[in-house]
PDB file of N, CA and C in Angstrom:
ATOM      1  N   UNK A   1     133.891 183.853 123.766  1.00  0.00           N
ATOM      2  CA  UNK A   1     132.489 184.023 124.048  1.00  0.00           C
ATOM      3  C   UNK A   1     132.351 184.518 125.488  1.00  0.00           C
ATOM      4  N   UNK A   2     131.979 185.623 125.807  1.00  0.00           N
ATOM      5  CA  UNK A   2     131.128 186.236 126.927  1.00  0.00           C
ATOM      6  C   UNK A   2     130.216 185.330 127.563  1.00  0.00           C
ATOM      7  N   UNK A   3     129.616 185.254 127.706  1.00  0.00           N
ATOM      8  CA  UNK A   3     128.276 184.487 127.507  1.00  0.00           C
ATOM      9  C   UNK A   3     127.209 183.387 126.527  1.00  0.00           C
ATOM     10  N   UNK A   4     126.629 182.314 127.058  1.00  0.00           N
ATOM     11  CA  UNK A   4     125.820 182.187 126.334  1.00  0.00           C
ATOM     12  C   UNK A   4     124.098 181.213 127.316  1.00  0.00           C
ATOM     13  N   UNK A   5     123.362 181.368 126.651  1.00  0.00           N
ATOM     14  CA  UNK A   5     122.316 180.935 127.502  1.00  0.00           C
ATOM     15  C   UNK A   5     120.749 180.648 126.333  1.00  0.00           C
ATOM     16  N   UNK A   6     120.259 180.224 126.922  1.00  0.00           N
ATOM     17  CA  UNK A   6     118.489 180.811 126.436  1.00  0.00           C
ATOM     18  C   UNK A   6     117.802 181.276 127.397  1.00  0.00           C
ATOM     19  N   UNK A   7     116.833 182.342 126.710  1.00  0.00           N
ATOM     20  CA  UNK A   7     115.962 183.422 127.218  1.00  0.00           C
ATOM     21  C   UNK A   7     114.854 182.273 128.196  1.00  0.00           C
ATOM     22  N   UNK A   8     115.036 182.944 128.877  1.00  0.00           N
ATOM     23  CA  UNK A   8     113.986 182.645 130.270  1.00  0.00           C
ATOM     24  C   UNK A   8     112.593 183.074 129.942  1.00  0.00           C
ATOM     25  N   UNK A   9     111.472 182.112 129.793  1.00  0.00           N
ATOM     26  CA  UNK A   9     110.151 183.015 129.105  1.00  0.00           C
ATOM     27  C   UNK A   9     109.877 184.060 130.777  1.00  0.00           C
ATOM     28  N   UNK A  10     109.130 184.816 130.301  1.00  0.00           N
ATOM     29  CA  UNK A  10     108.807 186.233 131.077  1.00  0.00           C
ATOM     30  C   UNK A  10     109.684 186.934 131.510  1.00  0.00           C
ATOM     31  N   UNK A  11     111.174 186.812 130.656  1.00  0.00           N
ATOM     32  CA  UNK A  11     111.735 188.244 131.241  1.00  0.00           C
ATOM     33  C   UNK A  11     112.359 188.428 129.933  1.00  0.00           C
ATOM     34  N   UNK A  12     113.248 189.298 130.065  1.00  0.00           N
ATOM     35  CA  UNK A  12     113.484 190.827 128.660  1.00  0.00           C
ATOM     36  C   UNK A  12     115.305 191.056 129.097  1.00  0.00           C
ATOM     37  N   UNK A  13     115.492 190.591 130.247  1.00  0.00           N
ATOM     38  CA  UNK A  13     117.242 191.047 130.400  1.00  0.00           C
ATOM     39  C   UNK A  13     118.023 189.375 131.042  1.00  0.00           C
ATOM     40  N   UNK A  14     119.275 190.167 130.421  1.00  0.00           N
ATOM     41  CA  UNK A  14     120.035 188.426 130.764  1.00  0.00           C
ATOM     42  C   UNK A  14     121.312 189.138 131.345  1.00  0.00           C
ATOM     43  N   UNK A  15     121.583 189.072 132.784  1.00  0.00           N
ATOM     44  CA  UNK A  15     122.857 189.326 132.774  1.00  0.00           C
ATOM     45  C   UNK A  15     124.096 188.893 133.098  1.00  0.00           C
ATOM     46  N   UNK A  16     125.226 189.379 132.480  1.00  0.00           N
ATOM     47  CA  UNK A  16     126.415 188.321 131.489  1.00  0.00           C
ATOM     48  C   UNK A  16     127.201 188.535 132.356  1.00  0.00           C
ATOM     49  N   UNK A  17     127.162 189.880 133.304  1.00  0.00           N
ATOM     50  CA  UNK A  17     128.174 190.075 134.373  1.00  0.00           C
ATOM     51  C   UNK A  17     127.868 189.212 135.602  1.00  0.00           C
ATOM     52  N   UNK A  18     126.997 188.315 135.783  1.00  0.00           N
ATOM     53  CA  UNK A  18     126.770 187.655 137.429  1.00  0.00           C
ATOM     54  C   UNK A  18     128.022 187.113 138.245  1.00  0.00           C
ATOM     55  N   UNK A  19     128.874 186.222 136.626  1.00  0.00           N
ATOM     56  CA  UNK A  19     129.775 185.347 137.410  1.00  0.00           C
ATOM     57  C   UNK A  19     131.334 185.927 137.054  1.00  0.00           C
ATOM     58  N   UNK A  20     131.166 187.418 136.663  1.00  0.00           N
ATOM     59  CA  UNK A  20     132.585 187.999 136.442  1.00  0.00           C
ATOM     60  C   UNK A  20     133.343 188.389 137.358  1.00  0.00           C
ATOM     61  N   UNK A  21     134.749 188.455 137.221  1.00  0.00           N
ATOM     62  CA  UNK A  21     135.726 188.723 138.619  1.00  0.00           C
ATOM     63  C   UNK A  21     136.676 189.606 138.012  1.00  0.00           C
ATOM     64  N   UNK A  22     137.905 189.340 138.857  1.00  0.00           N
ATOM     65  CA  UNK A  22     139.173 189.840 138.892  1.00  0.00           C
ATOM     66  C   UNK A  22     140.258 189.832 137.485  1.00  0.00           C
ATOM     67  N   UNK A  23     139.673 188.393 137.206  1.00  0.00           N
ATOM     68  CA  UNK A  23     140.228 186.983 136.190  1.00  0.00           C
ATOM     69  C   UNK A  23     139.303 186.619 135.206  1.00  0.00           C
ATOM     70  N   UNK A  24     137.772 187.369 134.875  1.00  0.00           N
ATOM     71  CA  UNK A  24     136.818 186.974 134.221  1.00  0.00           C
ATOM     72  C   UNK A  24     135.861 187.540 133.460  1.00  0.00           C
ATOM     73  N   UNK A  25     135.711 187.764 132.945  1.00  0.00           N
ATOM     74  CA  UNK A  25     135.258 188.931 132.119  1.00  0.00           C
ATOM     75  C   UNK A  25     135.878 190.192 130.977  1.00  0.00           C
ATOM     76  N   UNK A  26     135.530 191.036 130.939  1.00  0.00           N
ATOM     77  CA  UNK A  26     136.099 191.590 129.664  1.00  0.00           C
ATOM     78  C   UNK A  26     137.420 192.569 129.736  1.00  0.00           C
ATOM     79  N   UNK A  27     138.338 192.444 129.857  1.00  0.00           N
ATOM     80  CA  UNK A  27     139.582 193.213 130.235  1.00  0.00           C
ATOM     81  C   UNK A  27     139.765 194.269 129.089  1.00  0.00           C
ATOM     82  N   UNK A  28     141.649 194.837 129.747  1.00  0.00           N
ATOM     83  CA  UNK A  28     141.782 195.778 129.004  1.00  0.00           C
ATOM     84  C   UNK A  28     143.243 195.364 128.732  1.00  0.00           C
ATOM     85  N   UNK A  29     144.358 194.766 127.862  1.00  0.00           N
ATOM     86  CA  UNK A  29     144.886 194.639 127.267  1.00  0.00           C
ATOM     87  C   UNK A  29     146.046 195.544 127.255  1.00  0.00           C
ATOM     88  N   UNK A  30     147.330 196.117 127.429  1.00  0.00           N
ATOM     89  CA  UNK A  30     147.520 197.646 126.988  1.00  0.00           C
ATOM     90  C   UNK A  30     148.920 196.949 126.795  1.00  0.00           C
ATOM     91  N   UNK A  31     149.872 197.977 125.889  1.00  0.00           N
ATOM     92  CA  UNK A  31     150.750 197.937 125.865  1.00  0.00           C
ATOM     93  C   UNK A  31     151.993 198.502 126.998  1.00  0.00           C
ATOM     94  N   UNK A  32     153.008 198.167 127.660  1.00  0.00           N
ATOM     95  CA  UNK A  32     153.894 198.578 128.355  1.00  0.00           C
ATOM     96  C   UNK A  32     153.954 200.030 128.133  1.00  0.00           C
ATOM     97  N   UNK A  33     154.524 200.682 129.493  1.00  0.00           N
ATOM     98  CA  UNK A  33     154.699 202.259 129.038  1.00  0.00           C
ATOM     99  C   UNK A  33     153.741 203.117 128.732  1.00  0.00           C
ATOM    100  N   UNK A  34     152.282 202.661 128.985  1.00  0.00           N
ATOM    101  CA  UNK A  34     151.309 203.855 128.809  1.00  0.00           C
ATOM    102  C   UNK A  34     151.236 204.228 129.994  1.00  0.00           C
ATOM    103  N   UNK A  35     150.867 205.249 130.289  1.00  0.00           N
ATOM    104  CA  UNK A  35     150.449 206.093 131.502  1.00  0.00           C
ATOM    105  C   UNK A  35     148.718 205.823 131.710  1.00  0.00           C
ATOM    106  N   UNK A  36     148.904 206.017 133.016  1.00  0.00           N
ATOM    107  CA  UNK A  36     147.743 205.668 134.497  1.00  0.00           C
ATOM    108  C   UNK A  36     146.736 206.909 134.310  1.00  0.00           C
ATOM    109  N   UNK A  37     145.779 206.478 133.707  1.00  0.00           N
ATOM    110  CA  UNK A  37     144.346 207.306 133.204  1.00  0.00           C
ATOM    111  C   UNK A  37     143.368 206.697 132.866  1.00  0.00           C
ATOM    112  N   UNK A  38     142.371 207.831 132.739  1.00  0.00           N
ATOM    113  CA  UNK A  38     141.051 206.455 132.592  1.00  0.00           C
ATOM    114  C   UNK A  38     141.108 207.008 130.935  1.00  0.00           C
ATOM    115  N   UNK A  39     140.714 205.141 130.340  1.00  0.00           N
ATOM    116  CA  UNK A  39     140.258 205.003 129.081  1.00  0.00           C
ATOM    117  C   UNK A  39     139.018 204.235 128.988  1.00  0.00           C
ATOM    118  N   UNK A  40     138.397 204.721 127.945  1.00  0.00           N
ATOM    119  CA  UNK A  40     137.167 204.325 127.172  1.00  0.00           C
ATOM    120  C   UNK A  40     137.315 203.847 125.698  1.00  0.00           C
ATOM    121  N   UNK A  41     136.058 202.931 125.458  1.00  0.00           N
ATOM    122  CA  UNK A  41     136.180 202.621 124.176  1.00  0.00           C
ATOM    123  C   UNK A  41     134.860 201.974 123.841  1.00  0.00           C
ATOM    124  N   UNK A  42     134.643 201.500 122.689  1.00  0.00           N
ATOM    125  CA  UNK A  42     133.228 200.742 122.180  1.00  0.00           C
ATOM    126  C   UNK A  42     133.307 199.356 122.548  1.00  0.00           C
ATOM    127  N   UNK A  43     131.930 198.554 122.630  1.00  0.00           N
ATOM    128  CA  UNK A  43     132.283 197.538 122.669  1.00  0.00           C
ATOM    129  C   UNK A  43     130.881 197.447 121.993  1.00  0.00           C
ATOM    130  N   UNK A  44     130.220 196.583 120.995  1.00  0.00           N
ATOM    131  CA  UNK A  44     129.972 196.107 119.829  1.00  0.00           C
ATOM    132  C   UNK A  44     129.170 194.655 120.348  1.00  0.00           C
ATOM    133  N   UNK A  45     127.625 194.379 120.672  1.00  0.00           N
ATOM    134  CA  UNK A  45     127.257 192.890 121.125  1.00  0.00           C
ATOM    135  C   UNK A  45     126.664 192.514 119.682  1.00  0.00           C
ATOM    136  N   UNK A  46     127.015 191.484 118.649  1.00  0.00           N
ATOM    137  CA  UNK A  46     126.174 191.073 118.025  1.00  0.00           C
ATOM    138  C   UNK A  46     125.244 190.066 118.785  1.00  0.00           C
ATOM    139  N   UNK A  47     123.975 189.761 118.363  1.00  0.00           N
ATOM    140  CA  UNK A  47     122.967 189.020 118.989  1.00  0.00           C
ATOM    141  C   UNK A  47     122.588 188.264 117.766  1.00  0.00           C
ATOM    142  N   UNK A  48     122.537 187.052 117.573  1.00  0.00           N
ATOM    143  CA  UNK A  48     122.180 185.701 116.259  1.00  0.00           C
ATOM    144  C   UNK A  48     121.559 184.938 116.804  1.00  0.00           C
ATOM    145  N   UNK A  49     120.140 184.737 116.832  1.00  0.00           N
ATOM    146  CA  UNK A  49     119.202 183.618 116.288  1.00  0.00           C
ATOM    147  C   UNK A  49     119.783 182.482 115.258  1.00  0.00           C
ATOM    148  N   UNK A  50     120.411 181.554 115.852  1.00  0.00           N
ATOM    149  CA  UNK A  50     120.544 180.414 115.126  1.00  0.00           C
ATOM    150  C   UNK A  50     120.524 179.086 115.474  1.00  0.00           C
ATOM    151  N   UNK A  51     120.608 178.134 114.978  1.00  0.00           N
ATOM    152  CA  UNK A  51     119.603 176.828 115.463  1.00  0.00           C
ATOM    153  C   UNK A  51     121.361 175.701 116.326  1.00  0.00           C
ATOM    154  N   UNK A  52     121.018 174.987 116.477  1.00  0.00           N
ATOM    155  CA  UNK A  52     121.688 174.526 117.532  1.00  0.00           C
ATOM    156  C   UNK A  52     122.526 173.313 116.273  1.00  0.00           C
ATOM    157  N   UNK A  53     123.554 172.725 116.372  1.00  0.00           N
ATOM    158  CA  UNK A  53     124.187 172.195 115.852  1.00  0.00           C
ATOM    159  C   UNK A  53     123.116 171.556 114.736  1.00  0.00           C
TER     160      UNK A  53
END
Protein backbone atom coordinates (compact mmCIF):
# COMPACT_ATOMS: atom_id res chain seq x y z
CA UNK A 1 0.00 0.00 0.00
CA UNK A 2 1.19 3.52 -1.10
CA UNK A 3 -0.89 5.33 0.88
CA UNK A 4 -3.89 5.49 2.80
CA UNK A 5 -6.00 8.27 4.54
CA UNK A 6 -9.58 10.00 4.50
CA UNK A 7 -10.52 12.92 2.41
CA UNK A 8 -10.21 16.15 4.23
CA UNK A 9 -13.77 17.96 3.69
CA UNK A 10 -12.96 21.10 1.35
CA UNK A 11 -10.30 19.84 -0.65
CA UNK A 12 -10.17 17.59 -4.00
CA UNK A 13 -6.20 16.40 -3.84
CA UNK A 14 -4.33 14.10 -1.39
CA UNK A 15 -0.77 13.91 -1.73
CA UNK A 16 0.91 10.39 -1.37
CA UNK A 17 4.38 11.74 -2.19
CA UNK A 18 4.83 14.15 1.14
CA UNK A 19 6.68 11.53 3.17
CA UNK A 20 8.64 9.73 0.21
CA UNK A 21 12.51 9.39 0.07
CA UNK A 22 15.48 7.63 -1.07
CA UNK A 23 14.05 4.25 0.71
CA UNK A 24 10.24 5.11 0.26
CA UNK A 25 8.07 5.19 -2.19
CA UNK A 26 7.61 3.64 -5.54
CA UNK A 27 10.88 2.20 -7.06
CA UNK A 28 12.20 0.59 -9.99
CA UNK A 29 13.23 -2.99 -9.63
CA UNK A 30 15.57 -4.09 -12.69
CA UNK A 31 17.33 -6.92 -13.49
CA UNK A 32 21.39 -7.06 -13.45
CA UNK A 33 23.08 -6.11 -16.76
CA UNK A 34 20.66 -3.61 -18.17
CA UNK A 35 22.12 -0.54 -19.38
CA UNK A 36 21.91 3.23 -17.88
CA UNK A 37 18.82 5.00 -19.68
CA UNK A 38 15.81 6.50 -18.90
CA UNK A 39 12.73 4.16 -18.62
CA UNK A 40 9.07 4.67 -18.43
CA UNK A 41 6.13 2.74 -17.73
CA UNK A 42 2.31 2.77 -16.45
CA UNK A 43 1.34 2.86 -13.22
CA UNK A 44 -2.45 1.99 -12.66
CA UNK A 45 -4.23 3.81 -9.06
CA UNK A 46 -7.34 1.84 -8.29
CA UNK A 47 -9.50 4.07 -5.87
CA UNK A 48 -12.41 1.76 -3.57
CA UNK A 49 -14.99 3.17 -1.44
CA UNK A 50 -15.29 0.59 1.15
CA UNK A 51 -16.41 0.47 4.69
CA UNK A 52 -13.93 -0.07 7.43
CA UNK A 53 -13.53 -3.53 8.97
Amino acid sequence: MVKQGQKTAGTTDTVVTDDWSATKGIGLAAQPGIYADTYQGTLSWTLTDTPDK
